[in-house]
C-alpha atoms as a PDB file:
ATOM      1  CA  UNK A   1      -6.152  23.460   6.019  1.00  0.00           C
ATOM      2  CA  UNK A   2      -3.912  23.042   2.684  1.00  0.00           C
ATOM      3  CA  UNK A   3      -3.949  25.538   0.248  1.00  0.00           C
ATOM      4  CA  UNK A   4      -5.093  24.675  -3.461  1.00  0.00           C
ATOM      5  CA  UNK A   5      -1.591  25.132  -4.508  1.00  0.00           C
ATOM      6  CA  UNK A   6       0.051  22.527  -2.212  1.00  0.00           C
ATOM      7  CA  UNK A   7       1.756  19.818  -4.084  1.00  0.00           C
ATOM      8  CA  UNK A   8       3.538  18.087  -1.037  1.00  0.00           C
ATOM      9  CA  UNK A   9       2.563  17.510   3.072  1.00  0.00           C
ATOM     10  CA  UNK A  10       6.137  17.807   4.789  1.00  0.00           C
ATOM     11  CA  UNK A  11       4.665  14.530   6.779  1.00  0.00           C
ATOM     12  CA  UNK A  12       3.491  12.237   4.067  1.00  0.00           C
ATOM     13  CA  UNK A  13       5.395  13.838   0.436  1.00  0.00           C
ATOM     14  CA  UNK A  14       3.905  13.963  -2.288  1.00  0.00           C
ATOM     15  CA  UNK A  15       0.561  12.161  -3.745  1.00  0.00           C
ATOM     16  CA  UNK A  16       2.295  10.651  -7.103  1.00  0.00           C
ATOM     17  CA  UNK A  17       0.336  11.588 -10.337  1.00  0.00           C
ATOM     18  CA  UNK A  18      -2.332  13.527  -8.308  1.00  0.00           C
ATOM     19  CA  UNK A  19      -5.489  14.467  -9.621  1.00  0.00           C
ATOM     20  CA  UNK A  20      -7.557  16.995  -7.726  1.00  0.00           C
ATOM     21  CA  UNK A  21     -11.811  16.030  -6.934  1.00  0.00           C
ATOM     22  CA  UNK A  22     -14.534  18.108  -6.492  1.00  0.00           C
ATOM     23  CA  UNK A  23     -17.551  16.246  -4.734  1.00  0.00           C
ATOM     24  CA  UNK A  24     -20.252  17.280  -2.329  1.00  0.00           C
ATOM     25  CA  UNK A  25     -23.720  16.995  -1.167  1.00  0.00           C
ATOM     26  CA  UNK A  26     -26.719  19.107  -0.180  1.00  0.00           C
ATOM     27  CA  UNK A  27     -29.848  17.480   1.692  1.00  0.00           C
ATOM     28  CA  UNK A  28     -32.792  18.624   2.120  1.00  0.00           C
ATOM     29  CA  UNK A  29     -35.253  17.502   4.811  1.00  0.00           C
ATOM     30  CA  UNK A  30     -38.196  18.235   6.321  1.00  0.00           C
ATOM     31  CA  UNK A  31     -38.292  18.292   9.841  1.00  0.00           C
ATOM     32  CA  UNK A  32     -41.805  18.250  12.052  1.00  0.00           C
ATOM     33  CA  UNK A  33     -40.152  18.410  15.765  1.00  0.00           C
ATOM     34  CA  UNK A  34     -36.726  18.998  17.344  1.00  0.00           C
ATOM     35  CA  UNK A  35     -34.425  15.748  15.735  1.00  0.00           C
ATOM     36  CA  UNK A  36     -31.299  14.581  16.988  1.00  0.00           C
ATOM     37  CA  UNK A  37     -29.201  14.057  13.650  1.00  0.00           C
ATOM     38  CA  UNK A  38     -26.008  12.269  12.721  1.00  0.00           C
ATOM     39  CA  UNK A  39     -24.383  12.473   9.412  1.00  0.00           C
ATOM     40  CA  UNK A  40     -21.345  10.547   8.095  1.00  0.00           C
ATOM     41  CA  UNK A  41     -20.275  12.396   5.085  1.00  0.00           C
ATOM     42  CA  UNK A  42     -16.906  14.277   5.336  1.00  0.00           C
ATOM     43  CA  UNK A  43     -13.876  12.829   4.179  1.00  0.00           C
ATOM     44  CA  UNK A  44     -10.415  13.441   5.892  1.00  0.00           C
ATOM     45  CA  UNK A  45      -6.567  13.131   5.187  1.00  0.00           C
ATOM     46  CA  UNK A  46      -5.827   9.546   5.345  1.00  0.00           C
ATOM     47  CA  UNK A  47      -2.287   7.787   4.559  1.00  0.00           C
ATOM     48  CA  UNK A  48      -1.963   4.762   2.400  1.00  0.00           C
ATOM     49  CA  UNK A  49       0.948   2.176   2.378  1.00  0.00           C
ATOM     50  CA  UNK A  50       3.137   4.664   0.688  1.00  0.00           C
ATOM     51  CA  UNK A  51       2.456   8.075   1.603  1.00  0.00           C
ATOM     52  CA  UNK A  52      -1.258  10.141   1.462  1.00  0.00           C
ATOM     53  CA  UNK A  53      -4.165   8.335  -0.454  1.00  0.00           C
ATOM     54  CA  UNK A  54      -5.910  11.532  -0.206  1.00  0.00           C
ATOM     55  CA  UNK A  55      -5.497  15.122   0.814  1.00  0.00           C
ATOM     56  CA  UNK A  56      -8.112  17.691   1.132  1.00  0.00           C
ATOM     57  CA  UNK A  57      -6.997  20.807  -0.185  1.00  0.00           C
ATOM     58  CA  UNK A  58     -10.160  22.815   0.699  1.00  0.00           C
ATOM     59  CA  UNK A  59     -13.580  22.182   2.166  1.00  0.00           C
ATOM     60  CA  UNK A  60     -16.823  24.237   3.674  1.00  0.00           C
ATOM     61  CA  UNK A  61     -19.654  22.729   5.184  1.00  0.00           C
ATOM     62  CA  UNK A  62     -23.432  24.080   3.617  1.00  0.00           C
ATOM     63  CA  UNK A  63     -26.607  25.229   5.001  1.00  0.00           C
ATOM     64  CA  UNK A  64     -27.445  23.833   8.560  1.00  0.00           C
ATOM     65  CA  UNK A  65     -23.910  22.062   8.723  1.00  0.00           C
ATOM     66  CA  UNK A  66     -22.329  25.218   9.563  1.00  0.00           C
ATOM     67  CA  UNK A  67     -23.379  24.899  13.237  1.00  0.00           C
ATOM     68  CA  UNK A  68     -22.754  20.890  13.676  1.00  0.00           C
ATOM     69  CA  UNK A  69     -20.816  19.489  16.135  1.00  0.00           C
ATOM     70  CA  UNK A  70     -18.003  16.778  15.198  1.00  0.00           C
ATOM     71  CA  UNK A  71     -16.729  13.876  16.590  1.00  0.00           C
ATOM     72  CA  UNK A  72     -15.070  10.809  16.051  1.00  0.00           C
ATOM     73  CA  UNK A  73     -16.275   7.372  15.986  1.00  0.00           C
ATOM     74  CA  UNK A  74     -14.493   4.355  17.180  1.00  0.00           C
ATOM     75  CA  UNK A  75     -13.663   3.423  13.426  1.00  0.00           C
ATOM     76  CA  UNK A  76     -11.823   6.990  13.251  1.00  0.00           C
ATOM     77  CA  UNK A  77     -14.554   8.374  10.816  1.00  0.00           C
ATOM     78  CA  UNK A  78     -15.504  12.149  11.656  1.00  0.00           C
ATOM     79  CA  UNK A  79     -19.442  11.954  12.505  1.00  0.00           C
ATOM     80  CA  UNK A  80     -21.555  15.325  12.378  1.00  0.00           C
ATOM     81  CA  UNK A  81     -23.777  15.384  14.902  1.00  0.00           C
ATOM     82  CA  UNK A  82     -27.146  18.180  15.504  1.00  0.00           C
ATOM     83  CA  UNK A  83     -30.168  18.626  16.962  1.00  0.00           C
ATOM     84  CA  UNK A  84     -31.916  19.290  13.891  1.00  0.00           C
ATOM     85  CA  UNK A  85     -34.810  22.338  14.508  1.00  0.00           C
ATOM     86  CA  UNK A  86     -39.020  21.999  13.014  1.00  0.00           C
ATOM     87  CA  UNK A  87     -38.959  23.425   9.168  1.00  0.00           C
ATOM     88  CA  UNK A  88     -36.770  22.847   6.175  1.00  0.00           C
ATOM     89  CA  UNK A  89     -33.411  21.495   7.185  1.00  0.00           C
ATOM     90  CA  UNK A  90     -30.384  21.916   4.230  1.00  0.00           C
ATOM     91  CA  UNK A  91     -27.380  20.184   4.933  1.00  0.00           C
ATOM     92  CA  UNK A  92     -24.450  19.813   3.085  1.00  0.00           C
ATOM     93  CA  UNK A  93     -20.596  19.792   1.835  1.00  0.00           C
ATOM     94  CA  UNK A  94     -18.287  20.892  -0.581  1.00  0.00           C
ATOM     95  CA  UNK A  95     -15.021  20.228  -1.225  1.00  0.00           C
ATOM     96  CA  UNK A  96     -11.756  19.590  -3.054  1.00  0.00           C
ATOM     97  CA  UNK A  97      -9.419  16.564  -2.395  1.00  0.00           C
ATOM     98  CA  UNK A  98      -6.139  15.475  -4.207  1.00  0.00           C
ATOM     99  CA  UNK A  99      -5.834  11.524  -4.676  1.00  0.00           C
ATOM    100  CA  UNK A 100      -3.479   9.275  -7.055  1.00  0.00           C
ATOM    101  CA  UNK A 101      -4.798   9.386 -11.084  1.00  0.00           C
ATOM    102  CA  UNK A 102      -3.696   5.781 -10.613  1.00  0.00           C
ATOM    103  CA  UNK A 103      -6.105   3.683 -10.499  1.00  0.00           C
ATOM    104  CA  UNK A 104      -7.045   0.630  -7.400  1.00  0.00           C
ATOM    105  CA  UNK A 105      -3.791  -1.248  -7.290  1.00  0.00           C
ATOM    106  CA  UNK A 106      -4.280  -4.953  -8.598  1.00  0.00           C
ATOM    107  CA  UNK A 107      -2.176  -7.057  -6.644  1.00  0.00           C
ATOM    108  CA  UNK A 108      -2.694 -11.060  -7.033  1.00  0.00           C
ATOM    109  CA  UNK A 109       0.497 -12.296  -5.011  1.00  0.00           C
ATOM    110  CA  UNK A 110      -1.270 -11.082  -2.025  1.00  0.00           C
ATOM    111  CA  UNK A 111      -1.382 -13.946   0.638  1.00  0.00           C
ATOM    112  CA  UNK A 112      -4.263 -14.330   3.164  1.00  0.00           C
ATOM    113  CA  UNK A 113      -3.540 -14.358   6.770  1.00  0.00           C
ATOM    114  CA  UNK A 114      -4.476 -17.586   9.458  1.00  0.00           C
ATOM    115  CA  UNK A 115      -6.727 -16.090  11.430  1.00  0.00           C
ATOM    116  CA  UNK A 116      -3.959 -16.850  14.472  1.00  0.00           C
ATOM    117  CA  UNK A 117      -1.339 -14.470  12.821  1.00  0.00           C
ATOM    118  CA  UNK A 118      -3.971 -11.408  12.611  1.00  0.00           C
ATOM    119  CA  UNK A 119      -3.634  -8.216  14.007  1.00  0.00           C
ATOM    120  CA  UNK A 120      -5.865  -7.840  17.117  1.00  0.00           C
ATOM    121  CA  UNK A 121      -7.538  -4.646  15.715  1.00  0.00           C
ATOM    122  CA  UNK A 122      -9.265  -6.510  12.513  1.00  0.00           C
ATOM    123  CA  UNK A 123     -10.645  -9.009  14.321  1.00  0.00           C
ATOM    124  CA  UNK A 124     -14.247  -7.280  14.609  1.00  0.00           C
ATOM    125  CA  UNK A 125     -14.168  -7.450  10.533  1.00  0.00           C
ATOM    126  CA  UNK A 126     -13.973 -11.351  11.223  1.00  0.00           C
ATOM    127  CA  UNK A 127     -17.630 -11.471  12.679  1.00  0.00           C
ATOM    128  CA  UNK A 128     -21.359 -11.066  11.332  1.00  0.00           C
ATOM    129  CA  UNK A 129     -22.605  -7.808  11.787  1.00  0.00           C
ATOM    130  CA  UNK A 130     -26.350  -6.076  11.707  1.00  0.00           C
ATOM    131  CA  UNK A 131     -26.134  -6.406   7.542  1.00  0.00           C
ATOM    132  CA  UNK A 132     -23.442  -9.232   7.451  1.00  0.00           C
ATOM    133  CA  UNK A 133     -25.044 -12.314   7.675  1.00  0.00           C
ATOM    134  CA  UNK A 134     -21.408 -14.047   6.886  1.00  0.00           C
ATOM    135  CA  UNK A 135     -22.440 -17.467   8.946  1.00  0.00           C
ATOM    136  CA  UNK A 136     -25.456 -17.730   6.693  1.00  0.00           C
ATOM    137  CA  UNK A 137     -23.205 -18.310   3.780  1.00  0.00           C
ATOM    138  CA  UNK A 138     -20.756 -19.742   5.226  1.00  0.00           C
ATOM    139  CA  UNK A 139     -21.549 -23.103   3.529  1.00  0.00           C
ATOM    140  CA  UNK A 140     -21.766 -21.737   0.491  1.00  0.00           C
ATOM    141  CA  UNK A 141     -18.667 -19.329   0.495  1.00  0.00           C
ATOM    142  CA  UNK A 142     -16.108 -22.170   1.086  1.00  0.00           C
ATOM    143  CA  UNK A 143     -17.844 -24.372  -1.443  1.00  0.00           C
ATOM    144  CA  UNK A 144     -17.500 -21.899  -3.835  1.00  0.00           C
ATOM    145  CA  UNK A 145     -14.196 -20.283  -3.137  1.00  0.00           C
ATOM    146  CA  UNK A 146     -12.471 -22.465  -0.644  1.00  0.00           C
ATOM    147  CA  UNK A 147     -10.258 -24.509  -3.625  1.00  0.00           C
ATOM    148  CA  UNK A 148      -8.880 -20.984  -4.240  1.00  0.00           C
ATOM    149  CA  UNK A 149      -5.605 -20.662  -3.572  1.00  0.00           C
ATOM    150  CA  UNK A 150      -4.333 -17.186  -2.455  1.00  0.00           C
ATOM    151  CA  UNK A 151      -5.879 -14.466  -0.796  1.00  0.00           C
ATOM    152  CA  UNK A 152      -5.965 -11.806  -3.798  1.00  0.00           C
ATOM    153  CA  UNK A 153      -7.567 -14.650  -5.966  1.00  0.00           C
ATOM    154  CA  UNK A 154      -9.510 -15.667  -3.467  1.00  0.00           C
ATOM    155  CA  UNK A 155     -11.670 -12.167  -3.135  1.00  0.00           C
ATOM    156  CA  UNK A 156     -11.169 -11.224  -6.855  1.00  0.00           C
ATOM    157  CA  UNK A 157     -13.185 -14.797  -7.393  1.00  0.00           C
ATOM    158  CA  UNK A 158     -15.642 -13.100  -4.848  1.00  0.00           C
ATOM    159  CA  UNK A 159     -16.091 -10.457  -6.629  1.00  0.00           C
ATOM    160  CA  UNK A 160     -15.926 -11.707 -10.381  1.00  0.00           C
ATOM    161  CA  UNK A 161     -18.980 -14.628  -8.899  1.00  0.00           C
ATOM    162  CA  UNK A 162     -21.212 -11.522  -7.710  1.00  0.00           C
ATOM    163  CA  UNK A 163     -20.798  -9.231 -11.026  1.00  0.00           C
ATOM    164  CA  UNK A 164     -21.849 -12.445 -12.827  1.00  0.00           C
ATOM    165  CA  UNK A 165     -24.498 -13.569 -10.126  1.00  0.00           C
ATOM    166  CA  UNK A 166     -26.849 -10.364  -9.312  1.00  0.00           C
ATOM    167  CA  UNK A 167     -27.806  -7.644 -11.536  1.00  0.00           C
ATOM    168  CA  UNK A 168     -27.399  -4.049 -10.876  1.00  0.00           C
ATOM    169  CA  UNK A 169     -30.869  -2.343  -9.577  1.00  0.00           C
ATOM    170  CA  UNK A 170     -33.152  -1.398  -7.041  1.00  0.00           C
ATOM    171  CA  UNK A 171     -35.124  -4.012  -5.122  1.00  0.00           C
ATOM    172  CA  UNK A 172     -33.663  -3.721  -1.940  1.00  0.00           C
ATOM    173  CA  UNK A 173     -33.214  -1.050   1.154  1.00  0.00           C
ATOM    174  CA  UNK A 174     -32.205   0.073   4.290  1.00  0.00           C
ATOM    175  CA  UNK A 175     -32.950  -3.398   5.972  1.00  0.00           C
ATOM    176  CA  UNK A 176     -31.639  -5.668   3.187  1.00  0.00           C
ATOM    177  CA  UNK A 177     -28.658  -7.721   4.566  1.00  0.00           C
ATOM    178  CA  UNK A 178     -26.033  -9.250   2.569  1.00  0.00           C
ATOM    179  CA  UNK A 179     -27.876 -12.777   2.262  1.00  0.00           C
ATOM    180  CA  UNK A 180     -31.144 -11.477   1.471  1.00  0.00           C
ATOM    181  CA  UNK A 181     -30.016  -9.183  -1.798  1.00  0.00           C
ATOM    182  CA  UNK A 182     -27.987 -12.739  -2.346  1.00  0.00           C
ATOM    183  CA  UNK A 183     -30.674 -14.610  -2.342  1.00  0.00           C
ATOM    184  CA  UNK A 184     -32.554 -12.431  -4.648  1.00  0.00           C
ATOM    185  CA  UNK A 185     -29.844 -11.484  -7.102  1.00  0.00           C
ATOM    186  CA  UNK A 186     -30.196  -7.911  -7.505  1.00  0.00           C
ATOM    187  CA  UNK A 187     -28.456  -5.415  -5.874  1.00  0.00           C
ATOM    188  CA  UNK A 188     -26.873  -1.656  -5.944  1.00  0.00           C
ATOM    189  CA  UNK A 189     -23.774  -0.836  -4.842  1.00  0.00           C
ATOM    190  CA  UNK A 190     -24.247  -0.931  -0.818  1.00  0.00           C
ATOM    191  CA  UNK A 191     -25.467  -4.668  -1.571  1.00  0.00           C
ATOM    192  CA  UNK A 192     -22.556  -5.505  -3.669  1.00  0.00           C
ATOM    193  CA  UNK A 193     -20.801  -4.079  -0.557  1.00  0.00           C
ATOM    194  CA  UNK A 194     -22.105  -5.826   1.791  1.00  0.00           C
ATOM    195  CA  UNK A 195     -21.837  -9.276  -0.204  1.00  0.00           C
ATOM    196  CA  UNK A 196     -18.233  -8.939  -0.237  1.00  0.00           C
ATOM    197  CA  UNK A 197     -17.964  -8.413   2.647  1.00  0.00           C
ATOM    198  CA  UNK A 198     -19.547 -11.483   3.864  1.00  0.00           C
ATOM    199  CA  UNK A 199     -18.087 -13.937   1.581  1.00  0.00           C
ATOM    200  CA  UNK A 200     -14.625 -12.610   2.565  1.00  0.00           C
ATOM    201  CA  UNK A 201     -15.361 -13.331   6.587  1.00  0.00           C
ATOM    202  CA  UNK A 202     -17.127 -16.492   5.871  1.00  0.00           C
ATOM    203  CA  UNK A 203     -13.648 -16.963   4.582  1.00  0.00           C
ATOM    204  CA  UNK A 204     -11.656 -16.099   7.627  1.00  0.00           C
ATOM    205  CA  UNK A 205     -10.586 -12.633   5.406  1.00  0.00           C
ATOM    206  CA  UNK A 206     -11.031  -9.563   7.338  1.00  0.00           C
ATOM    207  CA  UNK A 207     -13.484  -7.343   5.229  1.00  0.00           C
ATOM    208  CA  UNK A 208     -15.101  -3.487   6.054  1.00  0.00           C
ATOM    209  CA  UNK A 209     -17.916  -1.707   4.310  1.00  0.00           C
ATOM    210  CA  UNK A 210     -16.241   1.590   2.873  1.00  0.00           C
ATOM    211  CA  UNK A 211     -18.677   4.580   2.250  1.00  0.00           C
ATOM    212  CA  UNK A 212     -17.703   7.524  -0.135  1.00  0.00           C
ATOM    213  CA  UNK A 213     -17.134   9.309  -3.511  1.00  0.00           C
ATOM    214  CA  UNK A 214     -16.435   7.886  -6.530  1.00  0.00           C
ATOM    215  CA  UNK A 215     -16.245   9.715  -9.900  1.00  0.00           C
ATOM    216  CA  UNK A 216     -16.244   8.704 -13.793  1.00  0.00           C
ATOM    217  CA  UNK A 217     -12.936  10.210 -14.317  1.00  0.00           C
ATOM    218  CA  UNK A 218     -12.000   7.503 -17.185  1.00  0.00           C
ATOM    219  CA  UNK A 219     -15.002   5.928 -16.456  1.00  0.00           C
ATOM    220  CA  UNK A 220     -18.512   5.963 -18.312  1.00  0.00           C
ATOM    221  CA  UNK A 221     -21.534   5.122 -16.047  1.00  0.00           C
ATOM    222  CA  UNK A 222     -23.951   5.605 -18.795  1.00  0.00           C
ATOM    223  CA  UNK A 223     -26.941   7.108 -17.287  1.00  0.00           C
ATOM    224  CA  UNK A 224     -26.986   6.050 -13.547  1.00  0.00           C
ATOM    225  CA  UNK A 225     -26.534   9.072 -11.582  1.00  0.00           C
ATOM    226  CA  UNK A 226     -23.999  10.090  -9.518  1.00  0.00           C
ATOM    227  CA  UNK A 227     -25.013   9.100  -5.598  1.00  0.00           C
ATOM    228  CA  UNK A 228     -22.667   8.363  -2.522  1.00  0.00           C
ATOM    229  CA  UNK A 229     -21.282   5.210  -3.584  1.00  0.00           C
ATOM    230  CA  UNK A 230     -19.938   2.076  -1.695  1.00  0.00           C
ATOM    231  CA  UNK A 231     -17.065  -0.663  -2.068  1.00  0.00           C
ATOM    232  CA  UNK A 232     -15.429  -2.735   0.483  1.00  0.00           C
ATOM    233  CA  UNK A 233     -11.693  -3.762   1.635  1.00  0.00           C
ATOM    234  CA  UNK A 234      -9.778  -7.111   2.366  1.00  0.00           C
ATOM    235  CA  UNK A 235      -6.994  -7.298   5.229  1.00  0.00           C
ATOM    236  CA  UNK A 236      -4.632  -9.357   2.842  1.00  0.00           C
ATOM    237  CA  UNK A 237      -0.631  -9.281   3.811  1.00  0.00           C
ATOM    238  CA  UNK A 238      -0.791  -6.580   6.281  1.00  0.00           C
ATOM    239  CA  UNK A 239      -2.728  -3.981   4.400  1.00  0.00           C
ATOM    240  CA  UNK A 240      -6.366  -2.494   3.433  1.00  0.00           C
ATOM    241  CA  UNK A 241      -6.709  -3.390  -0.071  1.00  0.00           C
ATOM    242  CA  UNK A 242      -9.357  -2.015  -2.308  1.00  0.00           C
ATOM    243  CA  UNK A 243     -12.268  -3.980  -4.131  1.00  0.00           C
ATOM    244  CA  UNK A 244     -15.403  -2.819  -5.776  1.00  0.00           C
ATOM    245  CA  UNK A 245     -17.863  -6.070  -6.411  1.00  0.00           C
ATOM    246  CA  UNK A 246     -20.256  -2.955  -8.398  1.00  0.00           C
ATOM    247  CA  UNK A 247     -17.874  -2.384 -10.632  1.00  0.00           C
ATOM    248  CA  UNK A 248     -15.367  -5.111 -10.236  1.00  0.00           C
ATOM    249  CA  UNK A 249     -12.667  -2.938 -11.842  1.00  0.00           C
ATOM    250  CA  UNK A 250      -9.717  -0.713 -10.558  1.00  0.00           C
ATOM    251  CA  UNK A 251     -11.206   3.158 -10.943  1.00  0.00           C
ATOM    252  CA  UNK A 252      -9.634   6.184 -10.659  1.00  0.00           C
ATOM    253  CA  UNK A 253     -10.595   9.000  -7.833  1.00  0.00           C
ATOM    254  CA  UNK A 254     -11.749   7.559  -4.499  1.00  0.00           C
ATOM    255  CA  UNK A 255     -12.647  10.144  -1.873  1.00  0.00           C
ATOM    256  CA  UNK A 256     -13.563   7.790   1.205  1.00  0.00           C
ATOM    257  CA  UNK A 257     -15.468   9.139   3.190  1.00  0.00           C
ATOM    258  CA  UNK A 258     -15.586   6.331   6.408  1.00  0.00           C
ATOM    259  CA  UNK A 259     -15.170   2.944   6.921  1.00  0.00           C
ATOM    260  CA  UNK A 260     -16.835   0.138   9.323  1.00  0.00           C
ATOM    261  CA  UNK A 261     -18.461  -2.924   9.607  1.00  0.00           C
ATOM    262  CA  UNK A 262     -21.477  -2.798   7.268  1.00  0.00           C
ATOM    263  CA  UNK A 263     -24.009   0.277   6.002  1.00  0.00           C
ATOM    264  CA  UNK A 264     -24.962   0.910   9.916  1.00  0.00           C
ATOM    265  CA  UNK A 265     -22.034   2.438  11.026  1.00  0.00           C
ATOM    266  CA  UNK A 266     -21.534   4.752   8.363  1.00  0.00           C
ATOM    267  CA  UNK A 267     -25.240   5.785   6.515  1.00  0.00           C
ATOM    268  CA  UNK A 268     -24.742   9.125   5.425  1.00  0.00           C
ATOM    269  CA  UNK A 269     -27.592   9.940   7.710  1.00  0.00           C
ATOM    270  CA  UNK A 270     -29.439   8.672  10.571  1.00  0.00           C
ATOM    271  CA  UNK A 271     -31.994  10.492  12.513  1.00  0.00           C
ATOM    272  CA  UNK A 272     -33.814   9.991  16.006  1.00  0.00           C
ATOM    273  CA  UNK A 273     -37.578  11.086  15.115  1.00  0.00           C
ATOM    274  CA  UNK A 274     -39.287  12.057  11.852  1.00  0.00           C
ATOM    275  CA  UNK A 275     -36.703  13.955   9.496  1.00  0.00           C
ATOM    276  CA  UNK A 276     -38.533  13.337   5.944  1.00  0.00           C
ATOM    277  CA  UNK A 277     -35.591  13.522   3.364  1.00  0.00           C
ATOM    278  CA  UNK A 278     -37.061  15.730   0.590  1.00  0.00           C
ATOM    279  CA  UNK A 279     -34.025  16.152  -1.590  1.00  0.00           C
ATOM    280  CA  UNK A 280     -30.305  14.766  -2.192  1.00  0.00           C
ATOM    281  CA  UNK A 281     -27.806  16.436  -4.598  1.00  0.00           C
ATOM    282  CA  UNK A 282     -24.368  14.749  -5.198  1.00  0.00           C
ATOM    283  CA  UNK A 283     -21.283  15.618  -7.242  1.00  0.00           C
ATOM    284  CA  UNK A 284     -18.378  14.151  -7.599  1.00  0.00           C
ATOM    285  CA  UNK A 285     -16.496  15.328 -10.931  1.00  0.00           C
ATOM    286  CA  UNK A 286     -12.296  15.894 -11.657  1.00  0.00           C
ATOM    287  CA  UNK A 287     -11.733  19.337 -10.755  1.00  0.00           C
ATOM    288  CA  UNK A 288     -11.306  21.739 -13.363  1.00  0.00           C
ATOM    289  CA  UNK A 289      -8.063  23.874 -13.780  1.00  0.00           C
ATOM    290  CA  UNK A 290      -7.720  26.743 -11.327  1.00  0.00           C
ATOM    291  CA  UNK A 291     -11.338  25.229 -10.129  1.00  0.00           C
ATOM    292  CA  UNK A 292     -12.038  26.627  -6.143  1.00  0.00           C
ATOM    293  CA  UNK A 293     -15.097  26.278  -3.611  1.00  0.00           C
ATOM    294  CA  UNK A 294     -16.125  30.118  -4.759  1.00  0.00           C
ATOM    295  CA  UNK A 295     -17.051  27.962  -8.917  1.00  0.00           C
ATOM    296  CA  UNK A 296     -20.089  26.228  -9.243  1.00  0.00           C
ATOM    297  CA  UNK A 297     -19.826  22.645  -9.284  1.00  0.00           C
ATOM    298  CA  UNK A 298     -21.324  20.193 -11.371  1.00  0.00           C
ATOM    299  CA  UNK A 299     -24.795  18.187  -9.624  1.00  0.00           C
ATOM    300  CA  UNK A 300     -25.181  14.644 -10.932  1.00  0.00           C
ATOM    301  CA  UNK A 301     -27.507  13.640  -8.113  1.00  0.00           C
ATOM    302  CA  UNK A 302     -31.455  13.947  -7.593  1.00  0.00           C
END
């Protein structure tokens, strides 16, 4: 693992402008019987189109999580996986990762591929999935968006229509597919997620779900806590590209945390039995100066 002083991986260089995160989790549950448990929640070192999008410089797993076993998934995501025991079960993370201070590159040249000329590999991000109901809005993407011309303009339009569309709050859950917090026009940030996401394959666009940490470096949230947050990206002229229909702005601080077709692949947890969740605790703040894992970081969740 890199130490808190590295500045440059002899693979990748250096992270331009970096700015160093501090995020984690602790959850609590409360188990009744032996429960097989998976968790999706820790980040890894992942290259962008020029050079490291994000480094961790330090991590530790918490409570129970000392004693998981790790995979990987077929979207390359690092799963935790236990056989969780009766009695309180505390699981959790901690860590620090170095991203760009710049924020989500805005890039409206950006062509959209015919589906003929796409790589074989994003294909999958073509088709509905268990909470991407894209052919039941297929109608209504391409009279919406179809005139648009380009595929940067196309999903920014995506976007800007669902920030004006649905309002930000709770009314759905774990079931709620991407029509269905459509049709009822309010939504939190897996929603707005998942909405993208549709529009964009009802569009021929290849589109993921992307799971992980986003802080307010720059950024004021006013007073919705801090949770694991969600955002989506296009396949546009060869690339991943970045879009957040929650916030429909570029931000500053990602730590992703997995990628995959839609909320299913990549829920933070999913258990096989009755695992109650009690408590959740995120954080996700710029790191101090000279800030390490042995400091006390800052909880923002519930």
């Amino acid at each position: 693992m890199a130490q808190l002083d590295a500045q440059t991986d002899p693979a990748t260089g250096p992270i331009e402008q970096p700015v160093r995160v501090r995020a984690g989790f602790s959850l609590t549950f409360d188990v009744k019987y032996p429960t097989p448990m998976l968790f999706v929640v820790q980040p890894k070192d992942r290259l962008g189109a020029t050079g490291t999008r994000q480094r961790l410089l330090d991590e530790r797993p918490l409570g129970e999580a000392r004693g998981i076993h790790t995979y990987t998934d077929l979207h390359g995501n690092l799963i935790w996986r236990t056989l969780a025991q009766p009695g309180q079960v505390v699981v959790g993370h901690d860590l620090i990762a170095e991203v760009t201070r710049h924020p989500d590159p805005v890039l409206p040249g950006l062509r959209k591929h015919l589906v003929e000329d796409l790589p074989d590999e994003t294909i999958t991000y073509l088709l509905p999935s268990r909470y991407v109901d894209s052919d039941l809005i297929s109608g209504e993407a391409w009279e919406r968006f179809g005139h648009v011309q380009g595929g940067w303009a196309q999903v920014q339009a995506i976007c800007d229509f669902l920030q004006d569309e649905c309002v930000y709050g709770y009314g759905s859950n774990s079931t709620t597919t991407a029509k269905q917090a459509f049709d009822s026009k309010r939504a939190v940030c897996r929603d707005f997620a998942h909405m993208g996401v549709a529009f964009c394959r009802a569009l021929n666009i290849p589109a993921r779900y992307v799971c992980g940490y986003l802080p307010d470096i720059e950024f004021d949230s006013g007073d919705v806590p801090m949770d694991f947050h969600a955002w989506f990206e296009a396949f546009l002229d060869g690339q991943w590209r970045t879009f957040d229909a929650r916030h429909n702005k570029p931000r500053i601080g990602r730590v992703l945390i997995a990628q995959g077709r839609d909320a299913s692949d990549v829920a933070f947890t999913t258990t096989f039995g009755n695992a109650r969740l009690t408590r959740m605790t995120v954080w996700a703040d710029e790191a101090r100066p000279g800030e390490t894992l042995d400091d006390e970081p800052a909880p923002r969740g519930v």
